[in-house]
PDB file of N, CA and C in Angstrom:
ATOM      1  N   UNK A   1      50.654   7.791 -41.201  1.00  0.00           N
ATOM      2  CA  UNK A   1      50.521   7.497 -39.793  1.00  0.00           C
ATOM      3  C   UNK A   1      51.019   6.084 -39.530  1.00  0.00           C
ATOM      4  N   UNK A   2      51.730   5.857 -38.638  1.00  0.00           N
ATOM      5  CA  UNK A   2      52.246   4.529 -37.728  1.00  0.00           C
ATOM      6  C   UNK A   2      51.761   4.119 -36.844  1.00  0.00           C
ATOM      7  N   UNK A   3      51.022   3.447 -36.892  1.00  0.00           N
ATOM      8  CA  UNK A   3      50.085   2.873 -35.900  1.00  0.00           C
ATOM      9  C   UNK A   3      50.982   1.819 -34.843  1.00  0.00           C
ATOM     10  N   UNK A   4      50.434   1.781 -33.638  1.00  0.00           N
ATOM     11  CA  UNK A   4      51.550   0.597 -32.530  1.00  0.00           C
ATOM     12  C   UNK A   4      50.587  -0.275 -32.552  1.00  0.00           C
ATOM     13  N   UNK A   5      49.409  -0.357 -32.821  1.00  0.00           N
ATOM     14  CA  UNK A   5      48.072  -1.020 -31.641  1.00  0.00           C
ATOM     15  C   UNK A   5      47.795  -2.021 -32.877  1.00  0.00           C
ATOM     16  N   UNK A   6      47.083  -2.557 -32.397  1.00  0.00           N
ATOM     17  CA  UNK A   6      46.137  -3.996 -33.341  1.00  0.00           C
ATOM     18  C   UNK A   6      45.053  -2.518 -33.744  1.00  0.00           C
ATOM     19  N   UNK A   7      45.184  -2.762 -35.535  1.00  0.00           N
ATOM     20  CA  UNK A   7      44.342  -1.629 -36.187  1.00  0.00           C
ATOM     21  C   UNK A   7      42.968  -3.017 -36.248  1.00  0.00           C
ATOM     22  N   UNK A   8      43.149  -4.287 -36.712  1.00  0.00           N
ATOM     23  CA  UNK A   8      42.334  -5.351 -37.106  1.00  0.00           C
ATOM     24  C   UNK A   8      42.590  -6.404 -36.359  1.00  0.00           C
ATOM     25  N   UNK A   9      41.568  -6.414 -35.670  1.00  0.00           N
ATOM     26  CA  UNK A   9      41.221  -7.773 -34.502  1.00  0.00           C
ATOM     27  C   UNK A   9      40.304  -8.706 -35.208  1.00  0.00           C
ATOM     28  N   UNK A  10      39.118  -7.734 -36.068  1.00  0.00           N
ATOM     29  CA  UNK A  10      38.261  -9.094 -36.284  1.00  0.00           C
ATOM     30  C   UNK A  10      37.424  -8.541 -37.650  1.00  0.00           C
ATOM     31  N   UNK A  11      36.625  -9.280 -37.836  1.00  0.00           N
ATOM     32  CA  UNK A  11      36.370  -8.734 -39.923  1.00  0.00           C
ATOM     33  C   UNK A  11      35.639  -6.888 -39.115  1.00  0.00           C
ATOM     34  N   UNK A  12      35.171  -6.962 -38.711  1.00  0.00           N
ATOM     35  CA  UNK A  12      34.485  -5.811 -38.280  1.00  0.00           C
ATOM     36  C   UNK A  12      35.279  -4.323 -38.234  1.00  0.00           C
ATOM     37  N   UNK A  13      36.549  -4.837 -38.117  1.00  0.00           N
ATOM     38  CA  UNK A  13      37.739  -3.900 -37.821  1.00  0.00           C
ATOM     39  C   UNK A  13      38.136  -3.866 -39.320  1.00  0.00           C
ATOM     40  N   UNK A  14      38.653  -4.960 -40.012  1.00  0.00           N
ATOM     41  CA  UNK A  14      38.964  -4.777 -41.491  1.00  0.00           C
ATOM     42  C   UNK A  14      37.779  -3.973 -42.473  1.00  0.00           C
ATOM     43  N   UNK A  15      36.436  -4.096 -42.482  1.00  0.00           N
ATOM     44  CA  UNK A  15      35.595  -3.896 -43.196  1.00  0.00           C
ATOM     45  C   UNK A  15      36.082  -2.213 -42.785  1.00  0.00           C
ATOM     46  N   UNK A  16      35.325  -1.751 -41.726  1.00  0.00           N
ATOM     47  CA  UNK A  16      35.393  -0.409 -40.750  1.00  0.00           C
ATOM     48  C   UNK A  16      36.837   0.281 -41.749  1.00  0.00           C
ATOM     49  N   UNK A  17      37.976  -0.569 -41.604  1.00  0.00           N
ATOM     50  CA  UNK A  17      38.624   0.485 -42.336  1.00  0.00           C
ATOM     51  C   UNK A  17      39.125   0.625 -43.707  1.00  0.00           C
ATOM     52  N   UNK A  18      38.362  -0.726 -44.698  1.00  0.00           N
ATOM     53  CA  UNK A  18      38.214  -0.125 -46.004  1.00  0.00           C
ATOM     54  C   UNK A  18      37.507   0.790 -46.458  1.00  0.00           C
ATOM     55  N   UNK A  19      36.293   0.715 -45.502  1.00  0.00           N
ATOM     56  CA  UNK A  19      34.947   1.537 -45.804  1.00  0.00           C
ATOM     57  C   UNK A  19      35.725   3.043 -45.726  1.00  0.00           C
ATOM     58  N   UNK A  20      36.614   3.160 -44.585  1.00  0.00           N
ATOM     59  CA  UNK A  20      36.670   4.740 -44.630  1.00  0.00           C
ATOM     60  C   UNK A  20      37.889   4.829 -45.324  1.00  0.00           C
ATOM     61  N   UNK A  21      38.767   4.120 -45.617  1.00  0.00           N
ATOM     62  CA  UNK A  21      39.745   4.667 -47.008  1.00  0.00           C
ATOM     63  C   UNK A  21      39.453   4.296 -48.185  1.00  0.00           C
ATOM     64  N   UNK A  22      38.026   3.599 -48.315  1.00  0.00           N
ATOM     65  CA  UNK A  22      37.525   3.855 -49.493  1.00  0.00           C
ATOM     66  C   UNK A  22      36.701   5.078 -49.895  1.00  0.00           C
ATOM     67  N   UNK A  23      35.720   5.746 -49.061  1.00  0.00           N
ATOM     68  CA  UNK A  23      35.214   6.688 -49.110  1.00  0.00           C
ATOM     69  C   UNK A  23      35.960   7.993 -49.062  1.00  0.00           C
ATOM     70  N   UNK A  24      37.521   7.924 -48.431  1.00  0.00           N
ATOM     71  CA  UNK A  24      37.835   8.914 -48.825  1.00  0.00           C
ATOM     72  C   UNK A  24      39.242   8.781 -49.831  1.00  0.00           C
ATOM     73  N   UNK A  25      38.589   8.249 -51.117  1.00  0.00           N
ATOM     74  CA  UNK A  25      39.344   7.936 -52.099  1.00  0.00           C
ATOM     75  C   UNK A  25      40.925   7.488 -51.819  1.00  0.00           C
ATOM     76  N   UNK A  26      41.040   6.963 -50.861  1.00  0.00           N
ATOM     77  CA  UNK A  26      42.771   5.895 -51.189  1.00  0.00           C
ATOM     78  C   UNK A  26      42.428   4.989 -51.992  1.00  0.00           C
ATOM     79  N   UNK A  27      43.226   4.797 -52.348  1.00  0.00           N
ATOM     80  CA  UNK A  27      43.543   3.479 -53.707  1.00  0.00           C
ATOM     81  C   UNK A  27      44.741   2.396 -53.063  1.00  0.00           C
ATOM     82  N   UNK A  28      45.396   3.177 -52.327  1.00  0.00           N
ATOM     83  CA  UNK A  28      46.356   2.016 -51.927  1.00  0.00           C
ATOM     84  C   UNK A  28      46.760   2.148 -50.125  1.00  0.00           C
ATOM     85  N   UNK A  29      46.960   0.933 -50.097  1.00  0.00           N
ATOM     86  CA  UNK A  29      47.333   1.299 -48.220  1.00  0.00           C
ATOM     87  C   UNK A  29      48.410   0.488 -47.901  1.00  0.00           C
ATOM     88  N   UNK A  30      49.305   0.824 -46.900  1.00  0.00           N
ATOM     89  CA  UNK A  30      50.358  -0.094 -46.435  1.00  0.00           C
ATOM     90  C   UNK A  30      49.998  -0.184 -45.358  1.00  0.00           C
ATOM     91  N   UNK A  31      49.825  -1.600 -44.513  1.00  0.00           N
ATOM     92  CA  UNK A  31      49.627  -2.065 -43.254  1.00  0.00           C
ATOM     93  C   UNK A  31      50.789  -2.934 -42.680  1.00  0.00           C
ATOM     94  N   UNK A  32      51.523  -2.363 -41.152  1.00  0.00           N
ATOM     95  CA  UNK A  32      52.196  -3.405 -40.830  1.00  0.00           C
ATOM     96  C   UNK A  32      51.600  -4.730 -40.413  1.00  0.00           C
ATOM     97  N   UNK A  33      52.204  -5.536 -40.781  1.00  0.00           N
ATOM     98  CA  UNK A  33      51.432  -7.016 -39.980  1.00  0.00           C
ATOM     99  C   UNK A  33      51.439  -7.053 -38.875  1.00  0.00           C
ATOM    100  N   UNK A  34      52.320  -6.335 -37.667  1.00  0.00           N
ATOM    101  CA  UNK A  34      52.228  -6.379 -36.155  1.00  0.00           C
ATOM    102  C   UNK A  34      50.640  -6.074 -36.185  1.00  0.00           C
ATOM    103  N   UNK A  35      49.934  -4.801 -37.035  1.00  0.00           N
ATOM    104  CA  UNK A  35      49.326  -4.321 -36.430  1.00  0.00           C
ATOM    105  C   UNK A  35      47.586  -5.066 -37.416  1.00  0.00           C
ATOM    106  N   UNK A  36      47.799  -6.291 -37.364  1.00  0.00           N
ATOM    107  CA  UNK A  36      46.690  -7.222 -37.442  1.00  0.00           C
ATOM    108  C   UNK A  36      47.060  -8.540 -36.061  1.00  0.00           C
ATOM    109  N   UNK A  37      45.636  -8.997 -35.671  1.00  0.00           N
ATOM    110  CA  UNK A  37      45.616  -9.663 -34.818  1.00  0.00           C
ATOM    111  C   UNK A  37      46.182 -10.996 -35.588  1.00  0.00           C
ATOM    112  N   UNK A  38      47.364 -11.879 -34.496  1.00  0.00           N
ATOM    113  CA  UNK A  38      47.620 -12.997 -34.585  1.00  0.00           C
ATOM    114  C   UNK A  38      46.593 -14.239 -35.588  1.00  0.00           C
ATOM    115  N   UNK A  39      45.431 -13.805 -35.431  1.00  0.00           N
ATOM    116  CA  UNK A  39      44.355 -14.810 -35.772  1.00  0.00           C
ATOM    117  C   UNK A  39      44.562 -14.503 -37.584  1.00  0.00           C
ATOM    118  N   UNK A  40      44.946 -13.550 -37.511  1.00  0.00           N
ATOM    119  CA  UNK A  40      44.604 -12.919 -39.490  1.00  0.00           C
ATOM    120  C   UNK A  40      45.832 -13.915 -40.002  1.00  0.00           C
ATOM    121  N   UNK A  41      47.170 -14.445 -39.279  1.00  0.00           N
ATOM    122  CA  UNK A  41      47.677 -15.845 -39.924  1.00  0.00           C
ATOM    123  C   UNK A  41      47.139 -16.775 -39.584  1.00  0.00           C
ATOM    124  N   UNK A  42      46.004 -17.270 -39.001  1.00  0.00           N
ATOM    125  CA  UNK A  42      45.448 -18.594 -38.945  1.00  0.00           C
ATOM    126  C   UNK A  42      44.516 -18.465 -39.685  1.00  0.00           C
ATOM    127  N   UNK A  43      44.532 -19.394 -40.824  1.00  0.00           N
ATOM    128  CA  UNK A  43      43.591 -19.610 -42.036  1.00  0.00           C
ATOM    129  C   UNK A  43      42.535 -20.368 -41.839  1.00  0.00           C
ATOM    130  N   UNK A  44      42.429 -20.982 -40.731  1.00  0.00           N
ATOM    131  CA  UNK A  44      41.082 -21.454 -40.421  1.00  0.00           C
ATOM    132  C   UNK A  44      40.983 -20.727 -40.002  1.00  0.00           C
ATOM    133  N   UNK A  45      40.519 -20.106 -39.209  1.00  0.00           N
ATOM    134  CA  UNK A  45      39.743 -18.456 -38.907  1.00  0.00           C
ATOM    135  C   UNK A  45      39.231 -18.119 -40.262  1.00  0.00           C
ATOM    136  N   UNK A  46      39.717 -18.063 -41.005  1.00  0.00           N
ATOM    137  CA  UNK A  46      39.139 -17.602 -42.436  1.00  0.00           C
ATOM    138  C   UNK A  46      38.943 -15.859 -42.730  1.00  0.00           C
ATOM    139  N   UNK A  47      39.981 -15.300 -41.411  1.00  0.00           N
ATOM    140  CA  UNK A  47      39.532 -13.683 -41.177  1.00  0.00           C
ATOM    141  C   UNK A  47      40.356 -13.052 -42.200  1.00  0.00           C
ATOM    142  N   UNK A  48      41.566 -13.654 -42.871  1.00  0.00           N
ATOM    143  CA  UNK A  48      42.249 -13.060 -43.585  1.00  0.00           C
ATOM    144  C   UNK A  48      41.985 -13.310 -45.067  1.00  0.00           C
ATOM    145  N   UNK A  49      41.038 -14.588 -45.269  1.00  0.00           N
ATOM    146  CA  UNK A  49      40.703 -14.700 -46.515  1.00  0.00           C
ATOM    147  C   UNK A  49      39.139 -13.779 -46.936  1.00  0.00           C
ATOM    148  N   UNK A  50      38.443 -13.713 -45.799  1.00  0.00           N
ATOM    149  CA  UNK A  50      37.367 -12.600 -45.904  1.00  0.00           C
ATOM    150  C   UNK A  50      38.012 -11.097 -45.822  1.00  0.00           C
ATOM    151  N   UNK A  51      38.818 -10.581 -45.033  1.00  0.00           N
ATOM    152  CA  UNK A  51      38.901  -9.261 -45.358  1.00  0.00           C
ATOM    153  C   UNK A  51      40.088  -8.948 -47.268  1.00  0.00           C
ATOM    154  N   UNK A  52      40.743 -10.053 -47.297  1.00  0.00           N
ATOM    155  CA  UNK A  52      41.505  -9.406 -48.247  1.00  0.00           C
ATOM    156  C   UNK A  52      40.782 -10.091 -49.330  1.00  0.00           C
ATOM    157  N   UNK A  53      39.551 -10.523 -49.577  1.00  0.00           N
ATOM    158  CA  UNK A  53      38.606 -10.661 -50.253  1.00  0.00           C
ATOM    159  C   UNK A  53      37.615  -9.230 -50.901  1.00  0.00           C
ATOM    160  N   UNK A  54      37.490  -8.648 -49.683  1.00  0.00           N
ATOM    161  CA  UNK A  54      37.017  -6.959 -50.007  1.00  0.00           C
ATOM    162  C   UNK A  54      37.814  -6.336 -49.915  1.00  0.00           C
ATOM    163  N   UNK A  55      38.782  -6.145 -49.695  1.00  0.00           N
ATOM    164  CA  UNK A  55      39.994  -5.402 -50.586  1.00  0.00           C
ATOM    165  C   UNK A  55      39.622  -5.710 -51.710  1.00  0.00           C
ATOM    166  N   UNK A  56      40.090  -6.704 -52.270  1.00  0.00           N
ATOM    167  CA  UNK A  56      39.965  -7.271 -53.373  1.00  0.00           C
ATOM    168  C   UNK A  56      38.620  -6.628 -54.377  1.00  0.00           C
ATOM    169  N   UNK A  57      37.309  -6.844 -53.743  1.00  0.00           N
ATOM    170  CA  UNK A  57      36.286  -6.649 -54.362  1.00  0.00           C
ATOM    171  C   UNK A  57      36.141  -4.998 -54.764  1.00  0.00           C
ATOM    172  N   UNK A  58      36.909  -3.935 -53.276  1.00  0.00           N
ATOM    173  CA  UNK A  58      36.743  -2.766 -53.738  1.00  0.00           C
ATOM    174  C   UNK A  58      37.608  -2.351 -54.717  1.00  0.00           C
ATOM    175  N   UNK A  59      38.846  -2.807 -54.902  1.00  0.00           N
ATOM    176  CA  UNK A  59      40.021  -2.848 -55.987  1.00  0.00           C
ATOM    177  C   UNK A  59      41.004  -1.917 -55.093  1.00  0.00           C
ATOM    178  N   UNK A  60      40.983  -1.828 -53.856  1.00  0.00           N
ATOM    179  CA  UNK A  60      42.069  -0.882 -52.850  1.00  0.00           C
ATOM    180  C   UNK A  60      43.274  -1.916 -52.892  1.00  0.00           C
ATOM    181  N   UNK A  61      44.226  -1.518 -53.074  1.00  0.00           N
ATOM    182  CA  UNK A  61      45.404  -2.295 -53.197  1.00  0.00           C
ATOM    183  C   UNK A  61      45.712  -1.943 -51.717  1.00  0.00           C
ATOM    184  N   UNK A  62      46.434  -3.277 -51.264  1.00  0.00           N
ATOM    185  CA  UNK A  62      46.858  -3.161 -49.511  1.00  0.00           C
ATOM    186  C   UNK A  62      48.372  -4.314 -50.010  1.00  0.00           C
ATOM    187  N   UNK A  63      49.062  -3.656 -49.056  1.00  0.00           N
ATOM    188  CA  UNK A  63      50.504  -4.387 -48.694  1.00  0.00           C
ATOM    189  C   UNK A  63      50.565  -4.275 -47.356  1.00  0.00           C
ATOM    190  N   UNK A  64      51.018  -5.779 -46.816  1.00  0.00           N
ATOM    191  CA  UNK A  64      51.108  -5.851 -45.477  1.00  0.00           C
ATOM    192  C   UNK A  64      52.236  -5.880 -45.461  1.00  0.00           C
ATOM    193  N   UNK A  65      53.195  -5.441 -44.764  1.00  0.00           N
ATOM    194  CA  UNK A  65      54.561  -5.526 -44.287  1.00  0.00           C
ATOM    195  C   UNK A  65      54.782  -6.270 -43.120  1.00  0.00           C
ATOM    196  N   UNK A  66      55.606  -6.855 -43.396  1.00  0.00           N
ATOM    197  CA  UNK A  66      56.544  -7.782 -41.914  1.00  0.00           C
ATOM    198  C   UNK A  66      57.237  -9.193 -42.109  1.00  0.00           C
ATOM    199  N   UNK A  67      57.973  -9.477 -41.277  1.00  0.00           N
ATOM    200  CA  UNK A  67      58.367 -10.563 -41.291  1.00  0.00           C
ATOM    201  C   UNK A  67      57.505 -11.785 -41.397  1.00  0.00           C
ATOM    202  N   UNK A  68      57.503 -12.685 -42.529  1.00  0.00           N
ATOM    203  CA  UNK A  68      56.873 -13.704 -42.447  1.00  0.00           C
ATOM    204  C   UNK A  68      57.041 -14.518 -42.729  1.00  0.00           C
ATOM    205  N   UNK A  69      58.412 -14.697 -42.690  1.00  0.00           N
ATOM    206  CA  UNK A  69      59.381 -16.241 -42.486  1.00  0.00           C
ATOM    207  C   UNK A  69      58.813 -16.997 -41.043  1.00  0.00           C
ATOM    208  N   UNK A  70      58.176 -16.529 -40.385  1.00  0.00           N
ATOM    209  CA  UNK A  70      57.958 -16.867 -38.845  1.00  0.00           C
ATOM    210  C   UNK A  70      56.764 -17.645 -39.056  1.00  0.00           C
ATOM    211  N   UNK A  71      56.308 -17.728 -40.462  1.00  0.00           N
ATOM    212  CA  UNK A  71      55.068 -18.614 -40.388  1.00  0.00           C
ATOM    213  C   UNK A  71      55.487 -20.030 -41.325  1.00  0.00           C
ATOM    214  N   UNK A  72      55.628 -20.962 -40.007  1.00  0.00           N
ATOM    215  CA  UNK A  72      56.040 -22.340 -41.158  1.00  0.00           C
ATOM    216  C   UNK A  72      54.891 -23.328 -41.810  1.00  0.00           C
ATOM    217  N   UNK A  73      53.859 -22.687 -41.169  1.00  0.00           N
ATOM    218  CA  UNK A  73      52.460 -23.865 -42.108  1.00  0.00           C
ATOM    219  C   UNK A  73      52.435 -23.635 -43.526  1.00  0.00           C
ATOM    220  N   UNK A  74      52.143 -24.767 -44.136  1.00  0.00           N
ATOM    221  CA  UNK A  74      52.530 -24.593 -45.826  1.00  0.00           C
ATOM    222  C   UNK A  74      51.183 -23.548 -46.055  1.00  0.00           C
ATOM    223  N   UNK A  75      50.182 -24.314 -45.508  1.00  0.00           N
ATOM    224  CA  UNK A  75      48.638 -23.139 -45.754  1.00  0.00           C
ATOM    225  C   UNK A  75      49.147 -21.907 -45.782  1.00  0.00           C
ATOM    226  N   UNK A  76      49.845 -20.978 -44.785  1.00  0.00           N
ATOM    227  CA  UNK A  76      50.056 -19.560 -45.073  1.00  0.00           C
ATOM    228  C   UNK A  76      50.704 -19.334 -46.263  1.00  0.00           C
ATOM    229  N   UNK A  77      51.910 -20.037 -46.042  1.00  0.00           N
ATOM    230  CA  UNK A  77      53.186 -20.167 -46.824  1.00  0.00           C
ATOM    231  C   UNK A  77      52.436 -19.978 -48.632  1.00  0.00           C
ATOM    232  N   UNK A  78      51.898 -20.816 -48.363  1.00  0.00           N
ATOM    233  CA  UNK A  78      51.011 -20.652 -50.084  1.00  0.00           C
ATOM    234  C   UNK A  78      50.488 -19.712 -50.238  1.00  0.00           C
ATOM    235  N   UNK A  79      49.235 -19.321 -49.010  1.00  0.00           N
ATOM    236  CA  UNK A  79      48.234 -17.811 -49.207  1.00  0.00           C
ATOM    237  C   UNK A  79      49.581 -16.984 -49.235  1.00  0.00           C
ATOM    238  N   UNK A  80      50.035 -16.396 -49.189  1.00  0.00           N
ATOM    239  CA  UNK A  80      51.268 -15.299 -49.083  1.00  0.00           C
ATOM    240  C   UNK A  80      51.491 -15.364 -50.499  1.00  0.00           C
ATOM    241  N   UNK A  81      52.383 -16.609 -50.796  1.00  0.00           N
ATOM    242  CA  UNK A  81      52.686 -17.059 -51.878  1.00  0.00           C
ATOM    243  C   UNK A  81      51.420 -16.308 -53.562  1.00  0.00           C
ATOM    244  N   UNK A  82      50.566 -16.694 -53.184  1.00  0.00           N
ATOM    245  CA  UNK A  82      49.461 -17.035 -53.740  1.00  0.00           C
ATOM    246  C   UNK A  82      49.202 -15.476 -54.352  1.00  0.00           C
ATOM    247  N   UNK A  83      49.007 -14.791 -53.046  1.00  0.00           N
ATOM    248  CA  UNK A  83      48.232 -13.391 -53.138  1.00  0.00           C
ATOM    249  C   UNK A  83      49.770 -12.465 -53.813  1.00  0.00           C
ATOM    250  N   UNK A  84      50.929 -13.078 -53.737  1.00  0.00           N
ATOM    251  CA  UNK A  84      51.995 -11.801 -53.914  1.00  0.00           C
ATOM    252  C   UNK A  84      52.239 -12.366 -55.565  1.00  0.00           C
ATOM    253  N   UNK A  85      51.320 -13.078 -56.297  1.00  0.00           N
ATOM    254  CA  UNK A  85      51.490 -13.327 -57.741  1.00  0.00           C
ATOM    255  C   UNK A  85      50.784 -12.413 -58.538  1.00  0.00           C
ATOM    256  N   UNK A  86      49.426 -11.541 -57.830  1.00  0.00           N
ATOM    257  CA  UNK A  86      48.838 -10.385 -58.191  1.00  0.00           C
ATOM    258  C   UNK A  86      49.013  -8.902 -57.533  1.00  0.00           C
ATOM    259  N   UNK A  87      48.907  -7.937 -57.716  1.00  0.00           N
ATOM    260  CA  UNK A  87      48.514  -6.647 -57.668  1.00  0.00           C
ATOM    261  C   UNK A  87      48.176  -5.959 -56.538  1.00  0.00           C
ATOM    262  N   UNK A  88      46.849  -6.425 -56.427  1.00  0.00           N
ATOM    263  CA  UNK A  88      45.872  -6.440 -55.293  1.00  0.00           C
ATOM    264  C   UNK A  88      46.322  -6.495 -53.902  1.00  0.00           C
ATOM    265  N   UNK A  89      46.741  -7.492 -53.619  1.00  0.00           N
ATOM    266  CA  UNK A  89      47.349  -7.803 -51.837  1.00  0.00           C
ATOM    267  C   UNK A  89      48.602  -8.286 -52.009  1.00  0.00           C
ATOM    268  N   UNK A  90      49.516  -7.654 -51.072  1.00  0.00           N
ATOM    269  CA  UNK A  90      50.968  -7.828 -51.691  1.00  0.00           C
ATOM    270  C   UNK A  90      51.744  -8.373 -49.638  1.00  0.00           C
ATOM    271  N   UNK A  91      52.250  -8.901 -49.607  1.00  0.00           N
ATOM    272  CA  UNK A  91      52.869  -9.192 -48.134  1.00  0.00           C
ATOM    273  C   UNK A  91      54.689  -8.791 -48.913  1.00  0.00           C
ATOM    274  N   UNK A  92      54.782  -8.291 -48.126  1.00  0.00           N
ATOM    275  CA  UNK A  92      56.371  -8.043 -48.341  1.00  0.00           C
ATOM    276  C   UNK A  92      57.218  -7.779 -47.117  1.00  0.00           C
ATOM    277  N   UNK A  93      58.561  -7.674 -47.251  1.00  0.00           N
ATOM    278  CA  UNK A  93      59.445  -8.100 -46.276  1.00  0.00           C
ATOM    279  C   UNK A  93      60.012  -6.328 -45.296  1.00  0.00           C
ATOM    280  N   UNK A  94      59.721  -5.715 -45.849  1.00  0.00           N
ATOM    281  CA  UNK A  94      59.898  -4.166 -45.946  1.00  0.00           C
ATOM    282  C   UNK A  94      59.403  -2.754 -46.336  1.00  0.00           C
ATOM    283  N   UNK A  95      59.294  -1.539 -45.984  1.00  0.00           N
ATOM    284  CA  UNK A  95      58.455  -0.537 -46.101  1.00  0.00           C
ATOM    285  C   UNK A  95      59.348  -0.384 -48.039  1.00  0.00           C
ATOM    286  N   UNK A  96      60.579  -0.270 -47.820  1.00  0.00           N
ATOM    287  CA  UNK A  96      61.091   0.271 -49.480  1.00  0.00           C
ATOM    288  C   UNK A  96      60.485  -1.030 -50.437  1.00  0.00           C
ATOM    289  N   UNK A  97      60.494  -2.214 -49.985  1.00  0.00           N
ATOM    290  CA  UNK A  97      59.283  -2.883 -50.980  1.00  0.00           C
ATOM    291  C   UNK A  97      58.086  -2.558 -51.302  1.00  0.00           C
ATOM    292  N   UNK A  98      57.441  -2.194 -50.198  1.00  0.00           N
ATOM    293  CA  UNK A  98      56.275  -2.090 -50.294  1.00  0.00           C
ATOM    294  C   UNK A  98      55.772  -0.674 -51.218  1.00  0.00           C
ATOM    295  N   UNK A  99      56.246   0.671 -50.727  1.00  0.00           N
ATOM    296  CA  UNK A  99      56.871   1.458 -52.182  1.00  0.00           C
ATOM    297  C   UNK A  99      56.983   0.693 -53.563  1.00  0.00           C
ATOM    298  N   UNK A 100      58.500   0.178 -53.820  1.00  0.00           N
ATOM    299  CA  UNK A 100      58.420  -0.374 -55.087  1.00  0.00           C
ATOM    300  C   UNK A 100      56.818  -0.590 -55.633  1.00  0.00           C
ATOM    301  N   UNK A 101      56.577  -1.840 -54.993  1.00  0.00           N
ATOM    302  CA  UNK A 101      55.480  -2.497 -55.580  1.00  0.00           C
ATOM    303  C   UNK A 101      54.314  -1.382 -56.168  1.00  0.00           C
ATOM    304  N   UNK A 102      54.091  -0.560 -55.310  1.00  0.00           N
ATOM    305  CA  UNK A 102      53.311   0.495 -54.984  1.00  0.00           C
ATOM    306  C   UNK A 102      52.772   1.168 -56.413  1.00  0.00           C
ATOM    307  N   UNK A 103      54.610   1.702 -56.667  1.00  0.00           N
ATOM    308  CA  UNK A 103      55.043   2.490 -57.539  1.00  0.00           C
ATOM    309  C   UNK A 103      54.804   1.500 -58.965  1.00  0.00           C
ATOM    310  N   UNK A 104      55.200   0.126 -58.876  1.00  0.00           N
ATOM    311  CA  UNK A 104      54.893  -0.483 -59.998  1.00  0.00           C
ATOM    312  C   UNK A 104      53.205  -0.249 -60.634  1.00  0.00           C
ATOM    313  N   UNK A 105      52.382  -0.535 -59.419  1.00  0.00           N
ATOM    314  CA  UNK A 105      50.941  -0.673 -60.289  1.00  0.00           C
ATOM    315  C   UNK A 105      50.467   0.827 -60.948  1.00  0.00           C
TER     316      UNK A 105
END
């Protein structure tokens, strides 16, 4: 499914939908980045380091897709950086990346 809408506005929205693709056994998810709220790149908010924290904790692998050359603060620039050195949470530039990676773990 292709979602248009903001799937994640706020942790309440991220939690809400690990809970139900965890319960019904996904292991992996691809999310476009359109479809997280603006705030999930501002790292003071801290909304993107709490939800891809439980990702993390449930072991659901998530790839966000989209352009994210558009973010010039070094803070993102690193978290991106940071999180695409493991497994777990992957940001990539494209859906056939996000596959690859997919296919790698």
């Amino acid at each position: 499914m292709k979602a248009k809408e903001i799937l994640i506005s706020n942790l309440d929205d991220g939690l809400q939908l690990l809970v139900d693709l965890y319960y019904q056994d996904f292991g992996k998810i691809i999310i476009y980045g359109k479809n997280l709220t603006s705030e999930f790149f501002d790292l003071k908010i801290g909304l993107a380091g709490d939800i891809l924290q439980k990702f993390s904790n449930y072991r659901l692998r998530l790839i966000i897709v989209g352009d994210f050359s558009t973010y010039q603060g070094k803070s993102i620039r690193d978290f991106i950086y940071e999180s695409n050195q493991n497994q777990q949470v992957n940001f990539v530039a494209n859906i056939e990346e996000a596959l690859i990676r997919l296919s790698q773990s």
